[in-house]
PDB file of N, CA and C in Angstrom:
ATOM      1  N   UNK A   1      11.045  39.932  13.798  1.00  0.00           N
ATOM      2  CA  UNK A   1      11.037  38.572  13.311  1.00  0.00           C
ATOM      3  C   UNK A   1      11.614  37.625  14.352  1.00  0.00           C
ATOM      4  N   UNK A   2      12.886  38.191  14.857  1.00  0.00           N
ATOM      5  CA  UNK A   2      13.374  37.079  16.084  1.00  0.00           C
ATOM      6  C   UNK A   2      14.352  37.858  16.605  1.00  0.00           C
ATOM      7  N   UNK A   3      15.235  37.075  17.463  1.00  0.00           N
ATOM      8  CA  UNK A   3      16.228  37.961  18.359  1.00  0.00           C
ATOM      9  C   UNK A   3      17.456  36.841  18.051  1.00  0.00           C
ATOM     10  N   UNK A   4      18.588  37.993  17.440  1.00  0.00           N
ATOM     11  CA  UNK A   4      19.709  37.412  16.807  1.00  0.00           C
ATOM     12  C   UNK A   4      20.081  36.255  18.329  1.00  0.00           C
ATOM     13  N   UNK A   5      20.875  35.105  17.461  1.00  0.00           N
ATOM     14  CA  UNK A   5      21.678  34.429  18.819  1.00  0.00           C
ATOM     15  C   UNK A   5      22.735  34.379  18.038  1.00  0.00           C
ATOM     16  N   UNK A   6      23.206  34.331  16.777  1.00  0.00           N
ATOM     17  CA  UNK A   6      24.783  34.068  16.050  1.00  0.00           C
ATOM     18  C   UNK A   6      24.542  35.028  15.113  1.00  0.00           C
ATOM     19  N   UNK A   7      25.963  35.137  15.056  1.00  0.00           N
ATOM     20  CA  UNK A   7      26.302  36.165  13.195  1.00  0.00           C
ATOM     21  C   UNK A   7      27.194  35.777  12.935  1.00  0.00           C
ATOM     22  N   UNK A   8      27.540  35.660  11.426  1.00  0.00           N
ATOM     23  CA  UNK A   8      28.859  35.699  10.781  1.00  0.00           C
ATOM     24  C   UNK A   8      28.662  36.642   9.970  1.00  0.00           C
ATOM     25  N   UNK A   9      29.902  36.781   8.923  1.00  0.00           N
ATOM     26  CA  UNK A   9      29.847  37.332   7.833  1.00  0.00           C
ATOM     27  C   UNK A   9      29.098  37.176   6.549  1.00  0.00           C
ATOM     28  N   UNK A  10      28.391  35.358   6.338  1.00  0.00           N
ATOM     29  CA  UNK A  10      27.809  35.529   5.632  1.00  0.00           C
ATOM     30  C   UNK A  10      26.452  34.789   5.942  1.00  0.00           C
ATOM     31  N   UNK A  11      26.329  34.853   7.208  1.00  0.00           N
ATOM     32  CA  UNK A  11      24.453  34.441   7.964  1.00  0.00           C
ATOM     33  C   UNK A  11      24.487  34.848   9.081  1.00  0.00           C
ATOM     34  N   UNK A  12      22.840  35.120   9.298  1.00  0.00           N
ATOM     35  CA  UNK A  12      22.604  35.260  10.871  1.00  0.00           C
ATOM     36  C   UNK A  12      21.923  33.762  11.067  1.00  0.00           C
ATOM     37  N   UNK A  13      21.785  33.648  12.696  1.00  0.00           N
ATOM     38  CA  UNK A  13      20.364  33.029  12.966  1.00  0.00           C
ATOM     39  C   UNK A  13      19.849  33.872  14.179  1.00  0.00           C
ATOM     40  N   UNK A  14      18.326  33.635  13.965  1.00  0.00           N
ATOM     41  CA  UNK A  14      17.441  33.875  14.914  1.00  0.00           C
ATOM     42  C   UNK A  14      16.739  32.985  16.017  1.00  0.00           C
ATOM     43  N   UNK A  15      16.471  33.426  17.229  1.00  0.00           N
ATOM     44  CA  UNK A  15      15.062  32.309  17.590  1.00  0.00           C
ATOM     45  C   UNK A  15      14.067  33.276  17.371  1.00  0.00           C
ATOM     46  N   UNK A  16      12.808  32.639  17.440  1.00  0.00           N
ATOM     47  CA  UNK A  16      11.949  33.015  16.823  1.00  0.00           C
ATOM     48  C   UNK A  16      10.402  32.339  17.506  1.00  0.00           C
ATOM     49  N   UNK A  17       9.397  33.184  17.591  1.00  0.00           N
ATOM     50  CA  UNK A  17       8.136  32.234  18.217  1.00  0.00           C
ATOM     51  C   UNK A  17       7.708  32.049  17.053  1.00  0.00           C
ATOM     52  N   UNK A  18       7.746  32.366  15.513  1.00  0.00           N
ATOM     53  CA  UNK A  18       6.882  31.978  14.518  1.00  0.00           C
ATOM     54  C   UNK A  18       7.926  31.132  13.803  1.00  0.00           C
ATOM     55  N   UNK A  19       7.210  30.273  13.112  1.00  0.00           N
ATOM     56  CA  UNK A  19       7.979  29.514  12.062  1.00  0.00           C
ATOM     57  C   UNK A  19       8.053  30.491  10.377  1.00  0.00           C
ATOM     58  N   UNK A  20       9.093  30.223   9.568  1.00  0.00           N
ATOM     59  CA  UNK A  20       8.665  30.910   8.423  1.00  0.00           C
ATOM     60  C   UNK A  20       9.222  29.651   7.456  1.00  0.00           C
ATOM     61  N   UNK A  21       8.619  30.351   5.841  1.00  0.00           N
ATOM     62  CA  UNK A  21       9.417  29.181   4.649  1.00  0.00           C
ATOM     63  C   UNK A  21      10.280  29.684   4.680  1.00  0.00           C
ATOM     64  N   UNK A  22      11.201  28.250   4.067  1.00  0.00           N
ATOM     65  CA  UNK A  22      12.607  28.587   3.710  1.00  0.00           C
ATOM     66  C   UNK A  22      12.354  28.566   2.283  1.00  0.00           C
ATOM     67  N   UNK A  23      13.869  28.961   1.725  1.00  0.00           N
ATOM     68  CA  UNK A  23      13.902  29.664   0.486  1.00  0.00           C
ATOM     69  C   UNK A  23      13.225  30.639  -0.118  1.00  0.00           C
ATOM     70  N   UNK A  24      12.775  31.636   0.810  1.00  0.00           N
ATOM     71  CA  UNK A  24      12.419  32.765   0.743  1.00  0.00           C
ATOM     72  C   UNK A  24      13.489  33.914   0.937  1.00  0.00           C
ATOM     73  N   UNK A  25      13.725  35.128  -0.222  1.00  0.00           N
ATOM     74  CA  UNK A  25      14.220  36.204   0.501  1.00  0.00           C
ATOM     75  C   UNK A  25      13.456  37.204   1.266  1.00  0.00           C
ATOM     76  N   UNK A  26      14.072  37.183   2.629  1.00  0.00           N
ATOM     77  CA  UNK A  26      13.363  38.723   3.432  1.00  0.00           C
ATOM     78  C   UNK A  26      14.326  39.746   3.540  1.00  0.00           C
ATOM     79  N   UNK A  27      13.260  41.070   3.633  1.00  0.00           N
ATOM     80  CA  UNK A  27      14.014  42.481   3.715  1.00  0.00           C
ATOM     81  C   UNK A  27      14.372  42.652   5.377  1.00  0.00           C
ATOM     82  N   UNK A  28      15.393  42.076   5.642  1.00  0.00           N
ATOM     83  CA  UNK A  28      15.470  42.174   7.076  1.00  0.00           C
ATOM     84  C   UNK A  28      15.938  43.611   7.556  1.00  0.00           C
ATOM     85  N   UNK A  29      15.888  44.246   9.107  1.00  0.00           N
ATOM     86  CA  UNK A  29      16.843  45.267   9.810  1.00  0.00           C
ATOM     87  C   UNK A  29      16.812  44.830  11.048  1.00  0.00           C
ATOM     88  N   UNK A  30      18.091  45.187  10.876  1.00  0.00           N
ATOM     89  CA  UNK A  30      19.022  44.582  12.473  1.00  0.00           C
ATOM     90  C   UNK A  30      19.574  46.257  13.208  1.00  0.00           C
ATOM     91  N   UNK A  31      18.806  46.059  14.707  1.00  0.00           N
ATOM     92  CA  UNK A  31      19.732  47.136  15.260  1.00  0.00           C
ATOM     93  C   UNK A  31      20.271  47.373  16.077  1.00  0.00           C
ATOM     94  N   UNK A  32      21.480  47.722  16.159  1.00  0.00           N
ATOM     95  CA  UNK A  32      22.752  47.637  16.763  1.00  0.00           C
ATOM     96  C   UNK A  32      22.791  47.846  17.830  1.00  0.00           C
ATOM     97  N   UNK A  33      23.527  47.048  18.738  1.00  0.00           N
ATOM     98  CA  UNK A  33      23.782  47.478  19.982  1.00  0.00           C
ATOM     99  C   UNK A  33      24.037  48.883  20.441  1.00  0.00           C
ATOM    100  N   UNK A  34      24.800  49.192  19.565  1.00  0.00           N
ATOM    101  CA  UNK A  34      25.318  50.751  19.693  1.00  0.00           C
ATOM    102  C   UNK A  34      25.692  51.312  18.406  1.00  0.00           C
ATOM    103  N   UNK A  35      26.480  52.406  18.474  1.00  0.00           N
ATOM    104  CA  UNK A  35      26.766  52.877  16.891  1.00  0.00           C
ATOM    105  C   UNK A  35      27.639  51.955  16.381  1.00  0.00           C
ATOM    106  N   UNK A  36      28.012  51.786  15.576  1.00  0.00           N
ATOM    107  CA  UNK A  36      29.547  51.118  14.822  1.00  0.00           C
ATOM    108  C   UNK A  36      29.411  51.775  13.527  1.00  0.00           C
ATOM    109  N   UNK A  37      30.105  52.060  13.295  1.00  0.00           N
ATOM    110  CA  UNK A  37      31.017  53.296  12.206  1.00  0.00           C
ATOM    111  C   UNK A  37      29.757  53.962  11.346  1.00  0.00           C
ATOM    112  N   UNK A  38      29.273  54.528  12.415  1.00  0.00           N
ATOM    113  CA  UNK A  38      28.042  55.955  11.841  1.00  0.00           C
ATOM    114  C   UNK A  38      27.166  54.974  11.738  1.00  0.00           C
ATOM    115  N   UNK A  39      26.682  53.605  12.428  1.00  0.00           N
ATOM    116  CA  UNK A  39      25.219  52.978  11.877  1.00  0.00           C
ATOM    117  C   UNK A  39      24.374  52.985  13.488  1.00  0.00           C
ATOM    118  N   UNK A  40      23.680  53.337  13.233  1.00  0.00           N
ATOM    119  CA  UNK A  40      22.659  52.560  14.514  1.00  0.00           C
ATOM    120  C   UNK A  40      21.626  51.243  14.024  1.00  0.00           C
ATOM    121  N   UNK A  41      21.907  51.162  12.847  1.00  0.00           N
ATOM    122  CA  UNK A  41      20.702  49.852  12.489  1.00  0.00           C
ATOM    123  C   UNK A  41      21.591  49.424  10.834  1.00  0.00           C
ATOM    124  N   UNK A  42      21.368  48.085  10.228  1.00  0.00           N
ATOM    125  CA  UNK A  42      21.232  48.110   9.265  1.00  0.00           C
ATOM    126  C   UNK A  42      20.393  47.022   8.381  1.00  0.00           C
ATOM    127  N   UNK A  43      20.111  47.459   7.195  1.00  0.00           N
ATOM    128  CA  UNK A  43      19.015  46.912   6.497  1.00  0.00           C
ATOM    129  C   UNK A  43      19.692  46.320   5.037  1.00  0.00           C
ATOM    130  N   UNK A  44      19.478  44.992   5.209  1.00  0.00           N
ATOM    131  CA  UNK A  44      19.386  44.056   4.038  1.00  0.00           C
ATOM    132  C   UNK A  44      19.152  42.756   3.862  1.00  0.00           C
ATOM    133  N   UNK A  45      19.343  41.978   2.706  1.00  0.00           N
ATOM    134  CA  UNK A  45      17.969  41.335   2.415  1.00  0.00           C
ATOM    135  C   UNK A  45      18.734  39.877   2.640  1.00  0.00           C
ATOM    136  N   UNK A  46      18.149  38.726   3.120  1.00  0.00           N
ATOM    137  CA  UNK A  46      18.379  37.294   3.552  1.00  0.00           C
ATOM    138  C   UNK A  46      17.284  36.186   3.139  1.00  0.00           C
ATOM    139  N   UNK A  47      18.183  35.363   2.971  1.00  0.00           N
ATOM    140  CA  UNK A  47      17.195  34.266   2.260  1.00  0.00           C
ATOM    141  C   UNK A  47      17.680  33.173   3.589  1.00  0.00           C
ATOM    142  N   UNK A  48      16.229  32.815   3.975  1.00  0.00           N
ATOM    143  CA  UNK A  48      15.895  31.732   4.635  1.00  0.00           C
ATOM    144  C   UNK A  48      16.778  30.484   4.451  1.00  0.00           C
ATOM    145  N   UNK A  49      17.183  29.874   5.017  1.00  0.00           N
ATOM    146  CA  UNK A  49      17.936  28.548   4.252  1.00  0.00           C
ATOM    147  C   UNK A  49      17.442  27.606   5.617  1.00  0.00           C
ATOM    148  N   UNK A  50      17.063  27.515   6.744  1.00  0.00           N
ATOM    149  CA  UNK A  50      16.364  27.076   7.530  1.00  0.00           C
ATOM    150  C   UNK A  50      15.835  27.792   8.434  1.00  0.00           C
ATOM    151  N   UNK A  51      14.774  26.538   9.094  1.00  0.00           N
ATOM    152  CA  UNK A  51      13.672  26.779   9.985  1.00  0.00           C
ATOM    153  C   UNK A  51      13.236  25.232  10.775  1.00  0.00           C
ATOM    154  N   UNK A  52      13.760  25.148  12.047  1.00  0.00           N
ATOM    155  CA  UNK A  52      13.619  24.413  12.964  1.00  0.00           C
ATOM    156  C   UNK A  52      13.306  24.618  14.040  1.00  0.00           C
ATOM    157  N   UNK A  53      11.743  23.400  14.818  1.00  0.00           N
ATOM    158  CA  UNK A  53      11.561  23.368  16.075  1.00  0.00           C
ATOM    159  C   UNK A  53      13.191  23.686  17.127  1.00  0.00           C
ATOM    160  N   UNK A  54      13.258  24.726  17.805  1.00  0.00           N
ATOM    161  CA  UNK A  54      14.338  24.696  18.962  1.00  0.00           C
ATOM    162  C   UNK A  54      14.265  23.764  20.012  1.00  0.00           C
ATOM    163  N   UNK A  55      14.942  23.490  20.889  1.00  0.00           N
ATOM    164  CA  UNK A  55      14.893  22.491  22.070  1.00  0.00           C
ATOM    165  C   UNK A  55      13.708  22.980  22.306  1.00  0.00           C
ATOM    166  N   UNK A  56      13.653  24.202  23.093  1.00  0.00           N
ATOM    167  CA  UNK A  56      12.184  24.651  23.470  1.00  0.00           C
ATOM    168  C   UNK A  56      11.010  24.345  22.332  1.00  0.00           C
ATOM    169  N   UNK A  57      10.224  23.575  22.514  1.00  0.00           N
ATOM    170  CA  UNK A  57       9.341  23.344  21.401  1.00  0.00           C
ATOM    171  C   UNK A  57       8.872  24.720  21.546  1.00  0.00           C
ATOM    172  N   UNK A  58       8.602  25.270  21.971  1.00  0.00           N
ATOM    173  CA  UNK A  58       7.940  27.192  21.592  1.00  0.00           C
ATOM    174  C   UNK A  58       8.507  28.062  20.786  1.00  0.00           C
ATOM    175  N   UNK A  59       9.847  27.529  20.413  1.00  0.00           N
ATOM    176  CA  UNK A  59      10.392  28.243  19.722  1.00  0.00           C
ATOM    177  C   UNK A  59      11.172  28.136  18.417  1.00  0.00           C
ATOM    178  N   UNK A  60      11.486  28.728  17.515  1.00  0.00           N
ATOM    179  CA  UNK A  60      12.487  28.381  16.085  1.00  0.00           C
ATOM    180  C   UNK A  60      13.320  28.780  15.721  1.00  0.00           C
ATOM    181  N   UNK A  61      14.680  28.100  15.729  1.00  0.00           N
ATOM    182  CA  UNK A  61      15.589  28.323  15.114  1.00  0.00           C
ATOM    183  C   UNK A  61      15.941  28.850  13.486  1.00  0.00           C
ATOM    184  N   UNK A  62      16.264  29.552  12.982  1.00  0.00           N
ATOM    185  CA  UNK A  62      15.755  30.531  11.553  1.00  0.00           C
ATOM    186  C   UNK A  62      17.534  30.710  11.366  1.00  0.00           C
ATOM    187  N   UNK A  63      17.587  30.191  10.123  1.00  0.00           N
ATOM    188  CA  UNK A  63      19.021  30.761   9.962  1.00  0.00           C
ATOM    189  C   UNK A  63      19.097  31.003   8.265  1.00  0.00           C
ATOM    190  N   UNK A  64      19.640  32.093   8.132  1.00  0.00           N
ATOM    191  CA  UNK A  64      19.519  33.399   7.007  1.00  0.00           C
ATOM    192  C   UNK A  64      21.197  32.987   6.664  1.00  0.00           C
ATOM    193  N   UNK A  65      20.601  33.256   5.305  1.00  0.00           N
ATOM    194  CA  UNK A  65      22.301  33.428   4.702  1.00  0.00           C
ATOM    195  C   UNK A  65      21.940  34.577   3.926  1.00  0.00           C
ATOM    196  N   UNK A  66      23.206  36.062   4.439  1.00  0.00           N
ATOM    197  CA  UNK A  66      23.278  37.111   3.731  1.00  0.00           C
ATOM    198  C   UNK A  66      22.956  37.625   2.406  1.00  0.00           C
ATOM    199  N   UNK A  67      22.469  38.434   1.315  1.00  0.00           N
ATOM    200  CA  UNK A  67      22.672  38.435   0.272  1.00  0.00           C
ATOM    201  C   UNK A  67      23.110  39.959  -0.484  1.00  0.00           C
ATOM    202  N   UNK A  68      23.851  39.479  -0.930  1.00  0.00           N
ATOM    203  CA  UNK A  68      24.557  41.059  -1.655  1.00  0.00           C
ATOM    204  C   UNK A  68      24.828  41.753  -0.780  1.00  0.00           C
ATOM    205  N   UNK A  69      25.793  41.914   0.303  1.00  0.00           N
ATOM    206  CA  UNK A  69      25.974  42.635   1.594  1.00  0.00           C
ATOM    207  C   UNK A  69      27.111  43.718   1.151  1.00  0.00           C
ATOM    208  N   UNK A  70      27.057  45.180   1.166  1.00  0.00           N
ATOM    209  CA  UNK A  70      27.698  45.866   0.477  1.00  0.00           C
ATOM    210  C   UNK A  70      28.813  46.399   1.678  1.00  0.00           C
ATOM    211  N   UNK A  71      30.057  46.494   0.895  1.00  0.00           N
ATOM    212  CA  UNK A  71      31.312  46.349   2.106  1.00  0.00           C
ATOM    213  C   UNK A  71      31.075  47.814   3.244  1.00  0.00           C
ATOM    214  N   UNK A  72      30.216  48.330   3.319  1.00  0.00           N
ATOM    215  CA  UNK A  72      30.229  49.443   4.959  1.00  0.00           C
ATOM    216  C   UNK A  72      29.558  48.255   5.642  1.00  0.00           C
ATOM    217  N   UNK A  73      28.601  47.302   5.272  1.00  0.00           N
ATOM    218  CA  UNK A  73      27.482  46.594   5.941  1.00  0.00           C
ATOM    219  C   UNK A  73      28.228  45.747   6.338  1.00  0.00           C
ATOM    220  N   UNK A  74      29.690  44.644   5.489  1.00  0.00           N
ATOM    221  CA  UNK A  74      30.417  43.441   5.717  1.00  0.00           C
ATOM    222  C   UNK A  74      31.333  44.339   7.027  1.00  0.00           C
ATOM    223  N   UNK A  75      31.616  45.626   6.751  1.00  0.00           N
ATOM    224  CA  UNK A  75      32.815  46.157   7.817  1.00  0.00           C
ATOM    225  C   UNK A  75      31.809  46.451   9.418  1.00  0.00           C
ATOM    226  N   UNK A  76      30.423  46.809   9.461  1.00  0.00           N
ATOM    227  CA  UNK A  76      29.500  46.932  10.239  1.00  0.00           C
ATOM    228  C   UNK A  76      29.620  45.673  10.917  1.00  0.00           C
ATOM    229  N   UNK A  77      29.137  44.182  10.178  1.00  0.00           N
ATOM    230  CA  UNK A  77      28.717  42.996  10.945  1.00  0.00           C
ATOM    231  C   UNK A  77      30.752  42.439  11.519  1.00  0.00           C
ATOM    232  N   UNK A  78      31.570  42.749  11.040  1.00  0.00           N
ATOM    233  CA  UNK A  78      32.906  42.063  11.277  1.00  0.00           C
ATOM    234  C   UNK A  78      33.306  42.984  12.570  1.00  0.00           C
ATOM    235  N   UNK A  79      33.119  44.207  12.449  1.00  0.00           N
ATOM    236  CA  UNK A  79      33.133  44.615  14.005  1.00  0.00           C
ATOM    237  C   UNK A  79      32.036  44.363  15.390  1.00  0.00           C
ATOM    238  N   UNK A  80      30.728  44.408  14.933  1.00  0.00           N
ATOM    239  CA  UNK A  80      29.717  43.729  15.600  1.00  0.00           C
ATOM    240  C   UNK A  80      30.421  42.309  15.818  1.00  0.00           C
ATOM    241  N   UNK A  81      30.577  41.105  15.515  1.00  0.00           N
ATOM    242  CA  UNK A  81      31.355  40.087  15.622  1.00  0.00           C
ATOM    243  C   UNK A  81      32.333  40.015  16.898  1.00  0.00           C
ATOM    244  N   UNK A  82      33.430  40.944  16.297  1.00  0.00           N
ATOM    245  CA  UNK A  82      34.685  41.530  17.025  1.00  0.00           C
ATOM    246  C   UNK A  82      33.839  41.798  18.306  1.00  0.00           C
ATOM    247  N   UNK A  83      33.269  43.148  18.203  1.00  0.00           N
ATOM    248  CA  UNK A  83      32.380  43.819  19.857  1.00  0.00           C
ATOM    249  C   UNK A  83      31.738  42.623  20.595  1.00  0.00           C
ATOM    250  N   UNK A  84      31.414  41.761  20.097  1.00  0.00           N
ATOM    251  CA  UNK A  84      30.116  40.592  20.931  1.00  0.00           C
ATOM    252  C   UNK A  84      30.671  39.729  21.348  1.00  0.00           C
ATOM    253  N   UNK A  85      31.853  39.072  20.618  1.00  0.00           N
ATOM    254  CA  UNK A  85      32.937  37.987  20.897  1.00  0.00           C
ATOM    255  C   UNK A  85      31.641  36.736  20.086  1.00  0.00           C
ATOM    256  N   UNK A  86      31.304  36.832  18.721  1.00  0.00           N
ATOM    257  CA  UNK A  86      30.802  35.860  18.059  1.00  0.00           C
ATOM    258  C   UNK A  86      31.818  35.086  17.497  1.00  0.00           C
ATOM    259  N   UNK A  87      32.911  35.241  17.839  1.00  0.00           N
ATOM    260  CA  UNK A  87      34.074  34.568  17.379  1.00  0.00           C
ATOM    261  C   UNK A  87      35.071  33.455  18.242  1.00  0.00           C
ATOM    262  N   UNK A  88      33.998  33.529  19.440  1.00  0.00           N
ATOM    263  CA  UNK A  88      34.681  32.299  20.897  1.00  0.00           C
ATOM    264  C   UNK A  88      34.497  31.381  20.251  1.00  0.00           C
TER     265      UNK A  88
END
């Protein structure tokens, strides 16, 4: 769908060459740089909350807010965070 540029705990965003609707939920999977606590990937579901032309007109900004994220997945993305320095 796109290639993460931010995470928090309770959204990602993407860029993206396609545009999508918002207020849609998708079954997203994200996979990990490396392991973090027994995962190499994980899978769950995000609802669209925007979708914007990027500076680059070629491209879209997509930003997901989490839904029902079950606490191995919240302890997965808070060390991903930690590992990436999404927290400068």
């Amino acid at each position: 769908m796109g290639r993460l540029v931010d995470i928090a705990s309770e959204g990602i965003l993407l860029i993206s060459e396609s545009s999508i609707e918002t207020d849609q939920i998708f079954q997203l999977k994200m996979v990990l740089p490396a392991e973090i606590l027994g995962r190499e990937q994980l899978h769950f579901d995000a609802k669209c909350v925007r979708c914007q032309k990027d500076i680059n007109s070629d491209l879209f900004n997509i930003g997901f807010q989490l839904q029902k994220v079950s606490r191995n997945h919240f302890l997965v993305i808070e060390q991903l965070i930690d590992d990436l320095g999404f927290r400068d």
